[in-house]
N, C-alpha and C. Protein backbone atom coordinates (compact mmCIF):
# COMPACT_ATOMS: atom_id res chain seq x y z
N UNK A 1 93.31 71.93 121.93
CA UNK A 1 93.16 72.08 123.36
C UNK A 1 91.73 72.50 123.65
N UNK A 2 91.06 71.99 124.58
CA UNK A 2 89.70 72.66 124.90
C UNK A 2 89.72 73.49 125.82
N UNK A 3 88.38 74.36 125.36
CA UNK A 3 88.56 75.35 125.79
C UNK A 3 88.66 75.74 127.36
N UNK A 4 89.36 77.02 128.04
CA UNK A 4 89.44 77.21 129.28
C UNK A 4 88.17 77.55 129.94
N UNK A 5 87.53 76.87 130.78
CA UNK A 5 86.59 77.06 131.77
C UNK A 5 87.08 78.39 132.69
N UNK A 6 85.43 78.57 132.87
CA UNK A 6 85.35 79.77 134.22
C UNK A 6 84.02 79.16 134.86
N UNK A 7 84.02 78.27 134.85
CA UNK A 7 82.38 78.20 135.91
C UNK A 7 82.76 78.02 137.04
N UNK A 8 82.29 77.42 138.16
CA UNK A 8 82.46 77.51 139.57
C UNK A 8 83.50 76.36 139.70
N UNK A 9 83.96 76.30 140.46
CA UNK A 9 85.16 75.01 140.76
C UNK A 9 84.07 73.77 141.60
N UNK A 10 84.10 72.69 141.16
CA UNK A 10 83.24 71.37 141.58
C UNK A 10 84.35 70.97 142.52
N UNK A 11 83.33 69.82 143.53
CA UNK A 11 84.09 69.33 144.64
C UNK A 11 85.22 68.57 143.88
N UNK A 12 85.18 67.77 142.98
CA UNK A 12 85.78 66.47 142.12
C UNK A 12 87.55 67.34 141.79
N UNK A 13 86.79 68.44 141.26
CA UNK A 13 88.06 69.27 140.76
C UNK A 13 88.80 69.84 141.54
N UNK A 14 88.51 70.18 143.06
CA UNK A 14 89.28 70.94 143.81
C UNK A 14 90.14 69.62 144.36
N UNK A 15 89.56 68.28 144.50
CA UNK A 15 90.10 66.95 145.06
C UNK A 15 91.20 66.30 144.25
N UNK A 16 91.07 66.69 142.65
CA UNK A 16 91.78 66.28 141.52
C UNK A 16 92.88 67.69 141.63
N UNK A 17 92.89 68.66 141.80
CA UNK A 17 93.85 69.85 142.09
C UNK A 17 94.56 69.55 143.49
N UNK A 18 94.13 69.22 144.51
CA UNK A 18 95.10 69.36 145.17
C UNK A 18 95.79 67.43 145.32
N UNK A 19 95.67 66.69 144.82
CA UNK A 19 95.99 65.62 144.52
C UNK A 19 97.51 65.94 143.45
N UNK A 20 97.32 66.61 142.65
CA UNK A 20 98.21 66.94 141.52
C UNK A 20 99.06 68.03 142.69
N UNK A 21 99.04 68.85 143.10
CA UNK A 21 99.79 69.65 143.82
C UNK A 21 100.39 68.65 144.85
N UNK A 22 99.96 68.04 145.52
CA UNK A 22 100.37 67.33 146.97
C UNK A 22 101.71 66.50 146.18
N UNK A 23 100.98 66.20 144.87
CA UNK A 23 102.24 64.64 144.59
C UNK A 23 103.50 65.75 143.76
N UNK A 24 103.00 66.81 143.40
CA UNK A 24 104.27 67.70 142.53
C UNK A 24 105.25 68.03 144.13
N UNK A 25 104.58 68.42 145.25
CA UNK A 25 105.92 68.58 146.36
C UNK A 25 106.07 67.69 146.96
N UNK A 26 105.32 66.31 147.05
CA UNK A 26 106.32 65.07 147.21
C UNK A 26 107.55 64.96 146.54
N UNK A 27 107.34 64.70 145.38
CA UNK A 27 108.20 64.67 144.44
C UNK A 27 109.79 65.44 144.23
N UNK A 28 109.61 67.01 144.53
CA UNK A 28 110.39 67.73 144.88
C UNK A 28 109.98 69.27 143.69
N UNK A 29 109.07 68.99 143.03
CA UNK A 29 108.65 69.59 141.78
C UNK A 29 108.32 70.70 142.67
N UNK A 30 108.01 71.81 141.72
CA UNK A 30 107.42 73.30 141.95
C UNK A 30 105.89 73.09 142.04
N UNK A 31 105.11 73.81 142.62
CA UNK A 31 103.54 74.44 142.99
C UNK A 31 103.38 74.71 141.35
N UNK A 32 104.21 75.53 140.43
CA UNK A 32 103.91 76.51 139.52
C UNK A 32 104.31 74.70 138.75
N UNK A 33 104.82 74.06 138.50
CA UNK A 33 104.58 72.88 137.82
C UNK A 33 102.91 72.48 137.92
N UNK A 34 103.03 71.86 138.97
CA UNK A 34 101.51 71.13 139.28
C UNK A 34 100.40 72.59 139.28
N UNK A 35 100.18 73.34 138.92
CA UNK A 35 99.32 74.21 138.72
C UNK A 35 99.35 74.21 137.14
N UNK A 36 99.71 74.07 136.53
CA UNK A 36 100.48 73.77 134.93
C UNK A 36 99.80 72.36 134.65
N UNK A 37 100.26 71.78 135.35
CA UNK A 37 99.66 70.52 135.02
C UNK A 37 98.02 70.29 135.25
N UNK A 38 97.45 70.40 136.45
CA UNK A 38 96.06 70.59 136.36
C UNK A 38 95.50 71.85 135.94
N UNK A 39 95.76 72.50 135.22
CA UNK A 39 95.30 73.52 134.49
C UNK A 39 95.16 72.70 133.38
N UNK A 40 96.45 71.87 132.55
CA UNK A 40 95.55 71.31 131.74
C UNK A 40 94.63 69.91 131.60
N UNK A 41 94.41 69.44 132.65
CA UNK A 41 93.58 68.71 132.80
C UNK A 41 92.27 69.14 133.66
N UNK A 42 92.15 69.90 133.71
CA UNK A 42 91.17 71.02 134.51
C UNK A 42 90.37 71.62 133.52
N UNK A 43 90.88 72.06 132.26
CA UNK A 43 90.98 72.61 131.73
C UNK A 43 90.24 74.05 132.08
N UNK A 44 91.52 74.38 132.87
CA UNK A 44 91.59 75.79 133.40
C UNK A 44 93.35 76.52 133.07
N UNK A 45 92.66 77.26 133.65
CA UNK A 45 94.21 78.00 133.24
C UNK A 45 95.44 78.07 134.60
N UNK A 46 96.48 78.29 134.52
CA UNK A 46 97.54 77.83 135.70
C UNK A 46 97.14 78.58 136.84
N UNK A 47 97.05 79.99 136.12
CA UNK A 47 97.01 81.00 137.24
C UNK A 47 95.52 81.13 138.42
N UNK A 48 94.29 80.61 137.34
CA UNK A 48 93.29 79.91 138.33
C UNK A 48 93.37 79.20 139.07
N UNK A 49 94.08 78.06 138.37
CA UNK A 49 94.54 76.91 139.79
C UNK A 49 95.39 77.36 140.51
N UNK A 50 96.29 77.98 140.35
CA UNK A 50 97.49 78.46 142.00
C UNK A 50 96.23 79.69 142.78
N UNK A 51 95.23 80.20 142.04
CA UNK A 51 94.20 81.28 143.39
C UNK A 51 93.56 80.18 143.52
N UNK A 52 93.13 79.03 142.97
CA UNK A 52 92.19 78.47 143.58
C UNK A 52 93.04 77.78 145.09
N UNK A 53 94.19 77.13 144.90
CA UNK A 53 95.18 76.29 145.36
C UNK A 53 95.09 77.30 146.55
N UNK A 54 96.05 78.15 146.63
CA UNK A 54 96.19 79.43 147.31
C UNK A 54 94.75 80.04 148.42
N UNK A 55 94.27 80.23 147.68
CA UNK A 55 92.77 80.88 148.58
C UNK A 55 91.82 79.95 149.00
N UNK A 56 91.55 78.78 148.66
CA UNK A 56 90.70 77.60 149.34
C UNK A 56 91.34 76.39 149.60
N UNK A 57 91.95 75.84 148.59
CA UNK A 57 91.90 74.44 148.86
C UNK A 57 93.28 74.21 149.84
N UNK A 58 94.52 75.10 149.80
CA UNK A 58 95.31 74.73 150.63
C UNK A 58 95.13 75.05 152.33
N UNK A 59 94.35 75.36 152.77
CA UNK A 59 93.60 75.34 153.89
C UNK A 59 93.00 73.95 154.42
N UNK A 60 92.15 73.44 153.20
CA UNK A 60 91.27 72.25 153.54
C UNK A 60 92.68 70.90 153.76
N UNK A 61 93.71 71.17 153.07
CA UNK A 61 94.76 70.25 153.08
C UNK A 61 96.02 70.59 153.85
N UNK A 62 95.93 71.36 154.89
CA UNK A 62 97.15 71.39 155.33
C UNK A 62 97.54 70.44 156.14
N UNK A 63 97.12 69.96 156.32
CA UNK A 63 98.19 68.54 157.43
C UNK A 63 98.28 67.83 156.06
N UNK A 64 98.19 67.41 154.71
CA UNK A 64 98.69 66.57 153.93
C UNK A 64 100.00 67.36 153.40
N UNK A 65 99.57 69.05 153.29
CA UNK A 65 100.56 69.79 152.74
C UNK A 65 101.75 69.74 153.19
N UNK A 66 101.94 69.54 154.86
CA UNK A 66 103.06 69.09 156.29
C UNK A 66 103.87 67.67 155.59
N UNK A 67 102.72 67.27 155.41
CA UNK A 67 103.38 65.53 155.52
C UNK A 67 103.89 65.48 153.97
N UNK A 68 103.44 66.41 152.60
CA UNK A 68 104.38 66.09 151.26
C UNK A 68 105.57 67.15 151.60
N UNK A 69 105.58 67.96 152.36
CA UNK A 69 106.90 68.60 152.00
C UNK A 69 107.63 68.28 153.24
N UNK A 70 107.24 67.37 154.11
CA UNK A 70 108.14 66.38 154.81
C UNK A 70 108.99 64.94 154.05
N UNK A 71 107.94 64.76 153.07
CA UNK A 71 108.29 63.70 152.46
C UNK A 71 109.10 64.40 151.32
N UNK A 72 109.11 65.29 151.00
CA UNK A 72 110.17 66.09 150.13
C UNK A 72 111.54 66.27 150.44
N UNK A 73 111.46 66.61 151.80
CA UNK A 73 113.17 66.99 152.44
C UNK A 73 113.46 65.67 152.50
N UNK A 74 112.45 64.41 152.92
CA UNK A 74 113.35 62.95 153.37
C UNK A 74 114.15 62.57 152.22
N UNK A 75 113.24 62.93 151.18
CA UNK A 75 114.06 62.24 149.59
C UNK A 75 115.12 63.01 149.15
N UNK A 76 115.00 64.66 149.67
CA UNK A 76 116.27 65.39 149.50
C UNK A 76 117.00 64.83 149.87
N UNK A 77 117.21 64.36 151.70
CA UNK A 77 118.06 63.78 151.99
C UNK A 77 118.87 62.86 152.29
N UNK A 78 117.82 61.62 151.46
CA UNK A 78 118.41 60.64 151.03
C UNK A 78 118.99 60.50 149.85
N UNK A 79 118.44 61.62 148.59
CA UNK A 79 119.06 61.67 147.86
C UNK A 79 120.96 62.70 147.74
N UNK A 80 121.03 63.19 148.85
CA UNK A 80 122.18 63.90 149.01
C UNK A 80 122.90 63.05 149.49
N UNK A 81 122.54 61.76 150.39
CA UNK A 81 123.34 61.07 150.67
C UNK A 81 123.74 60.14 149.70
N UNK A 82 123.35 59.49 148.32
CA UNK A 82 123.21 58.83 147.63
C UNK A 82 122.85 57.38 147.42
N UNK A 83 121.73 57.34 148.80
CA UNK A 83 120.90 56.30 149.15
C UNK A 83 119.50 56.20 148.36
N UNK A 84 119.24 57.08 147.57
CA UNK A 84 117.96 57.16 147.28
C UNK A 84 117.43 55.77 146.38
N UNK A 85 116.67 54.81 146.89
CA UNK A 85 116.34 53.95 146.04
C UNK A 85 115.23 53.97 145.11
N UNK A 86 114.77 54.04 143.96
CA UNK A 86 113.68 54.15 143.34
C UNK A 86 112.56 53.25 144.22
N UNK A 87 111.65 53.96 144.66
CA UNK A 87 110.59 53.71 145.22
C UNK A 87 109.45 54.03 144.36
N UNK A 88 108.01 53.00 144.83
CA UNK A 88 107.53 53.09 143.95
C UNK A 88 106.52 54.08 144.46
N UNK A 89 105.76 54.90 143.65
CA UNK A 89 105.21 55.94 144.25
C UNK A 89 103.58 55.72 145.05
N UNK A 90 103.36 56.28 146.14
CA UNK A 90 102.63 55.94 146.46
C UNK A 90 100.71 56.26 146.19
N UNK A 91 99.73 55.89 146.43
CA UNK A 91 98.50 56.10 145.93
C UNK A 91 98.31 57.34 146.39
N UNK A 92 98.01 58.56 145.36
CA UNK A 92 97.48 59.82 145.47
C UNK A 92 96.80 60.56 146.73
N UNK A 93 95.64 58.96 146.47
CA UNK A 93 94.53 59.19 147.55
C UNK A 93 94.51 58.91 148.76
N UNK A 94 95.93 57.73 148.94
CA UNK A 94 95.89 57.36 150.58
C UNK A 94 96.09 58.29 151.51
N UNK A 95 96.76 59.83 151.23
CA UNK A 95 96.95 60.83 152.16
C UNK A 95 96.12 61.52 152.11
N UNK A 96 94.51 61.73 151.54
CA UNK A 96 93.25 62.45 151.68
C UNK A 96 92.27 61.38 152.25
N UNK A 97 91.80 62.38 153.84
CA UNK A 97 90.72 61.64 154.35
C UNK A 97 89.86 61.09 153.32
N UNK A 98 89.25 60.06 153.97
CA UNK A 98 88.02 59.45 153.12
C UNK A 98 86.63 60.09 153.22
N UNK A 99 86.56 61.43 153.81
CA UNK A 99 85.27 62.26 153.95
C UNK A 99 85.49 63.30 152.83
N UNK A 100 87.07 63.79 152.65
CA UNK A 100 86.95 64.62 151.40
C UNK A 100 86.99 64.04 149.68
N UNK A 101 87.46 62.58 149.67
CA UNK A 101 87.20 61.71 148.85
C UNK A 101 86.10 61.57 148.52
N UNK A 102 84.70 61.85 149.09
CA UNK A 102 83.56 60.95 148.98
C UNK A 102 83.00 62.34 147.16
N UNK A 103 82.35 61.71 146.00
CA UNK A 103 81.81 62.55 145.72
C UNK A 103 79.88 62.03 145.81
N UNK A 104 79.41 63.39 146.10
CA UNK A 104 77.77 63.19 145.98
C UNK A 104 77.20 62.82 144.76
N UNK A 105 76.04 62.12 144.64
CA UNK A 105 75.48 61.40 143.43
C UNK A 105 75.09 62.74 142.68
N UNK A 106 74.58 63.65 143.17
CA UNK A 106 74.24 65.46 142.65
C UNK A 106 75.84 65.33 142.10
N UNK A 107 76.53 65.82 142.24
CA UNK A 107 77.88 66.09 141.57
C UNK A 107 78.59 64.70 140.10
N UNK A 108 78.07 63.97 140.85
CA UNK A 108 78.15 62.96 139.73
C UNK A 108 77.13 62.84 138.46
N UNK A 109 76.03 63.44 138.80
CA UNK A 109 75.21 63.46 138.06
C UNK A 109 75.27 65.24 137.29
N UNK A 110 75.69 65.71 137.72
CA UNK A 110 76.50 67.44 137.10
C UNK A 110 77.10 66.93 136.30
N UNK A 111 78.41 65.78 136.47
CA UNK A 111 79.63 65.90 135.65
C UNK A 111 78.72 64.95 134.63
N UNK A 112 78.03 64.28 134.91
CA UNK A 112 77.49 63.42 133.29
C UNK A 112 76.72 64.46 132.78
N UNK A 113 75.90 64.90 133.42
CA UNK A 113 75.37 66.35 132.15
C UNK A 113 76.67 66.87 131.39
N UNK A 114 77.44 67.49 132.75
CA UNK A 114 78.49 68.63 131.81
C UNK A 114 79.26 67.41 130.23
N UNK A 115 79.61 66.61 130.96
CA UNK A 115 80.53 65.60 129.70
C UNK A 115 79.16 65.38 128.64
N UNK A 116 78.17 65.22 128.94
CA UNK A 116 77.42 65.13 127.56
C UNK A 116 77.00 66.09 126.47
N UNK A 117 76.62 67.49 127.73
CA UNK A 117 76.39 68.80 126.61
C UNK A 117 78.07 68.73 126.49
N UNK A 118 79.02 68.33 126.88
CA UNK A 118 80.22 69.17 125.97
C UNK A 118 80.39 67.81 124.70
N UNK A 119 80.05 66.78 125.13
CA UNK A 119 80.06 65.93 124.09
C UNK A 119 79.48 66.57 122.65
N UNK A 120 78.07 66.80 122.61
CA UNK A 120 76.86 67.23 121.83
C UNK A 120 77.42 68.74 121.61
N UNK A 121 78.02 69.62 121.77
CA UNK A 121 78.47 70.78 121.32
C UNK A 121 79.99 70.52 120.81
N UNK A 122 80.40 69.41 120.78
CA UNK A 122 81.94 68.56 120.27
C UNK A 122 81.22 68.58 118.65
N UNK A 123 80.29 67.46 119.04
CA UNK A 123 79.47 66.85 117.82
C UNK A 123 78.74 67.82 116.69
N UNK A 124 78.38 68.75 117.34
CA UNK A 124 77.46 70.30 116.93
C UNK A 124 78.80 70.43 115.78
N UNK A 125 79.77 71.19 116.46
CA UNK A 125 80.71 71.85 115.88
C UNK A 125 81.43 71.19 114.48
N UNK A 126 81.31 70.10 115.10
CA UNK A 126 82.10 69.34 113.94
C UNK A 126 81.09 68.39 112.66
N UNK A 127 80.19 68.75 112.82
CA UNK A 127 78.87 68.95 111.66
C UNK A 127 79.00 70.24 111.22
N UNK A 128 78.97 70.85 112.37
CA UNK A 128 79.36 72.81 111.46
C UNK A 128 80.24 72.89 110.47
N UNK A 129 81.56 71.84 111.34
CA UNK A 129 82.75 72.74 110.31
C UNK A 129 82.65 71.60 109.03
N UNK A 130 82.41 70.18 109.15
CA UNK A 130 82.13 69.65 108.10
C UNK A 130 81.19 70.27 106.70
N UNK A 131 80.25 70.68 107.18
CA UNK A 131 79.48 71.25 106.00
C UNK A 131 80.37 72.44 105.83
N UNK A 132 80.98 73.19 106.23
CA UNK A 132 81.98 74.25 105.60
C UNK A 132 82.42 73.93 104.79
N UNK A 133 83.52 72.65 105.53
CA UNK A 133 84.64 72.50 104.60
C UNK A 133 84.27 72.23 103.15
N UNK A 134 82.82 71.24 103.22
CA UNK A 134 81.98 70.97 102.09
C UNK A 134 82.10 72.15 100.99
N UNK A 135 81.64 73.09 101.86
CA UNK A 135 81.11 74.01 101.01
C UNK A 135 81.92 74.71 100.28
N UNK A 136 83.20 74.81 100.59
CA UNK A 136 85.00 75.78 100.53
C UNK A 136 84.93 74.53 99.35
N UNK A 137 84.97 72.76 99.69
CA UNK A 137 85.33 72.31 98.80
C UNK A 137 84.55 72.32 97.34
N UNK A 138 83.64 72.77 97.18
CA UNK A 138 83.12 72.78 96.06
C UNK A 138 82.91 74.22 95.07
N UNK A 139 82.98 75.05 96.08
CA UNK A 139 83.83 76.08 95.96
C UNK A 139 84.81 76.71 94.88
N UNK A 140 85.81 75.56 95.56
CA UNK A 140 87.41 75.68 95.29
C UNK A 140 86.81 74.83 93.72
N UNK A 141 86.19 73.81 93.89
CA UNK A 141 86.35 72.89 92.68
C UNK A 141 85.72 73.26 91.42
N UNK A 142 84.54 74.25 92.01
CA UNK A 142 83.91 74.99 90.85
C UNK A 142 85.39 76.19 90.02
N UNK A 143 85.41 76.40 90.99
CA UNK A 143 87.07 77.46 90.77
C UNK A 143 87.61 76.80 89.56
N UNK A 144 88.43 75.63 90.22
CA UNK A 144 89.25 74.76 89.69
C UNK A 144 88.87 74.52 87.92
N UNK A 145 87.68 74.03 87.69
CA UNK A 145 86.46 73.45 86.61
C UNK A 145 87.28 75.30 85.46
N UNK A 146 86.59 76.08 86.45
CA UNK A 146 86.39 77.42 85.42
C UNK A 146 87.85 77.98 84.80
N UNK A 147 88.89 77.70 86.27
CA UNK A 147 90.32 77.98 85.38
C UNK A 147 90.87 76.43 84.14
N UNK A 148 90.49 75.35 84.62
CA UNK A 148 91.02 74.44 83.40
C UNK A 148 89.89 75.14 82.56
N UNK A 149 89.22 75.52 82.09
CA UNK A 149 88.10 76.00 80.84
C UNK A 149 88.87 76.99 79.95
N UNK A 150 89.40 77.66 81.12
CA UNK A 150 89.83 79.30 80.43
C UNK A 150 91.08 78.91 79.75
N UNK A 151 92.02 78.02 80.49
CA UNK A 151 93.38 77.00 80.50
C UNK A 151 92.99 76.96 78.60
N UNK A 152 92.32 76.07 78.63
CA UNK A 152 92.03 75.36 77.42
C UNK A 152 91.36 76.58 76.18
N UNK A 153 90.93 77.04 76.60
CA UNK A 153 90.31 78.32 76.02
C UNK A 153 91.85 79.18 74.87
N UNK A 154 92.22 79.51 76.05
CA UNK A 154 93.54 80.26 75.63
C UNK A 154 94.79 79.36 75.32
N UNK A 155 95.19 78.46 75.26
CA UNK A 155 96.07 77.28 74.91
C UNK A 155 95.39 77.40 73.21
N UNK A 156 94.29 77.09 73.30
CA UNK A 156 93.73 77.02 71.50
C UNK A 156 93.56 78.72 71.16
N UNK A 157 93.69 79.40 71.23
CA UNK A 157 93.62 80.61 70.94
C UNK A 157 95.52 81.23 70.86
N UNK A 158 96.26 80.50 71.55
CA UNK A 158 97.82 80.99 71.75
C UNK A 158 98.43 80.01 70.17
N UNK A 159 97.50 78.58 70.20
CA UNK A 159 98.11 78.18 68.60
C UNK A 159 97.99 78.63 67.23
N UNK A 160 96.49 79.31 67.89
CA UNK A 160 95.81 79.74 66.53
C UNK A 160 96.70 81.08 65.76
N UNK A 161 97.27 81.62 67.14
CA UNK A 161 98.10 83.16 66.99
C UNK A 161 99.75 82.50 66.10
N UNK A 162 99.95 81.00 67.27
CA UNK A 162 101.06 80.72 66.18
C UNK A 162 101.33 80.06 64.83
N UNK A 163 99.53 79.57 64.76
CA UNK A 163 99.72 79.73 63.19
C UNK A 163 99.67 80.73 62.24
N UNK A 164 99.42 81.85 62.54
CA UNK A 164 99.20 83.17 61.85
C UNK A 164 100.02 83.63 62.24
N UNK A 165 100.97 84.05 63.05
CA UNK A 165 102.20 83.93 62.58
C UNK A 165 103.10 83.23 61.59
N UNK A 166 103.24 81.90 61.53
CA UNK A 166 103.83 81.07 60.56
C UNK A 166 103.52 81.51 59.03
N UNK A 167 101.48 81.49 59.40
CA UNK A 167 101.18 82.24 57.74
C UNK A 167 101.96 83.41 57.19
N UNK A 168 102.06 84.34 58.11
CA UNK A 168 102.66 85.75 57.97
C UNK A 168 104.22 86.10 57.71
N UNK A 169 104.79 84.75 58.50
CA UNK A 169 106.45 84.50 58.22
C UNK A 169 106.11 83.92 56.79
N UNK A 170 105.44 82.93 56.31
CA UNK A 170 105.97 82.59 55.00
C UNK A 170 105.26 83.10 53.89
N UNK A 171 104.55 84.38 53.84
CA UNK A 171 104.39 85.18 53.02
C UNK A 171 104.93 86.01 52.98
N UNK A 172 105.85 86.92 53.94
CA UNK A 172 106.80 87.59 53.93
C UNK A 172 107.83 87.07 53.24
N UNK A 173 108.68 85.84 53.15
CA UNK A 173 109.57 85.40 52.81
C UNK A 173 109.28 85.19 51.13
N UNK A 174 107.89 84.88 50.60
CA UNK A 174 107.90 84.98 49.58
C UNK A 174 107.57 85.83 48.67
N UNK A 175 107.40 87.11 48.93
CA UNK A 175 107.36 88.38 48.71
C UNK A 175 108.82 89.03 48.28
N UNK A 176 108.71 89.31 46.86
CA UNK A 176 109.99 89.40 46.52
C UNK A 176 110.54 91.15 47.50
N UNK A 177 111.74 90.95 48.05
CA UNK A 177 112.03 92.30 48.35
C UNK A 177 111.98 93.61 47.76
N UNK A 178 111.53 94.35 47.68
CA UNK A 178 111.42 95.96 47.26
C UNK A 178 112.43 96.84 47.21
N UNK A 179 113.17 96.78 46.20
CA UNK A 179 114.64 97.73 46.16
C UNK A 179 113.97 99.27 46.08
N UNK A 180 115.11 100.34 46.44
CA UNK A 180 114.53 101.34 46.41
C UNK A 180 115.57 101.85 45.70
N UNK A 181 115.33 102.51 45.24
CA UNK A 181 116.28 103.27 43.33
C UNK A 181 116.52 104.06 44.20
């Protein structure tokens, strides 16, 4: 998951937040759903998006906010009647004026910076952790090298004990026993 942002909220994102909220109470869904949901495509956290939702942006949208939770009770109550026909859903954007739609070439040109330094600090990281893993792996393999050594070391040192044993069993055995008067 990447990581949770705190920088300032961009026009793009408050337009992409309340887009995701408007269609969760069409729908009949919870606020605390669609705050869930663009949290993770925000990549913010839920509870940012319901203060952001909450303290700015549901202001800038209230006559769309009227018209999804109008369109919420209609489907309630067509669906209580058991008329509800699968309809197909409608475009996000047709219920946001086309003045809060618009984004500025400045903001468009923000989000290609931001997507490239996060690209290039994607790329950073994962050269970082590559040469780690490198490094753990050779590591481990030098490891590996020194226990088969010792392996082999003591394997010829455990036969050598059981041939001296064997010597020691069959000189015992031919050692006549020692009576004691």
């Amino acid at each position: 998951m990447p990581s949770i942002r705190q920088d300032a909220w961009m026009h793009a994102e408050d337009v992409k937040l309340a887009e995701i909220i408007l269609r969760h109470i069409k729908e009949g869904s919870t606020q605390l759903a669609g705050f869930a949901e663009a949290g993770s495509i925000l990549s913010r956290t839920p509870a940012a998006c319901g203060f952001r939702w909450n303290s700015s942006i549901r202001k800038l949208y209230e006559q769309e906010l009227q018209e999804a939770k109008a369109i919420r009770k209609a489907r309630k109550k067509k669906k209580k009647k058991g008329d509800l026909e699968s309809q197909p859903l409608k475009d996000p954007f047709a219920e946001i004026p086309e003045q809060k739609r618009h984004i500025s070439e400045s903001e468009i040109d923000q989000l290609i910076r931001f997507l490239t330094d996060l690209k290039e600090q994607s790329s950073d990281v994962d050269v970082e952790e590559e040469e780690k893993l490198l490094r753990e792996k050779q590591q481990l393999e030098s490891a590996y090298q020194q226990l088969k050594s010792d392996y082999t070391v003591m394997k010829q040192n455990y036969e050598s004990l059981l041939n001296v044993f064997k010597v020691v069993d069959q000189a015992r055995k031919e050692i006549p026993a020692i009576k004691e008067s």
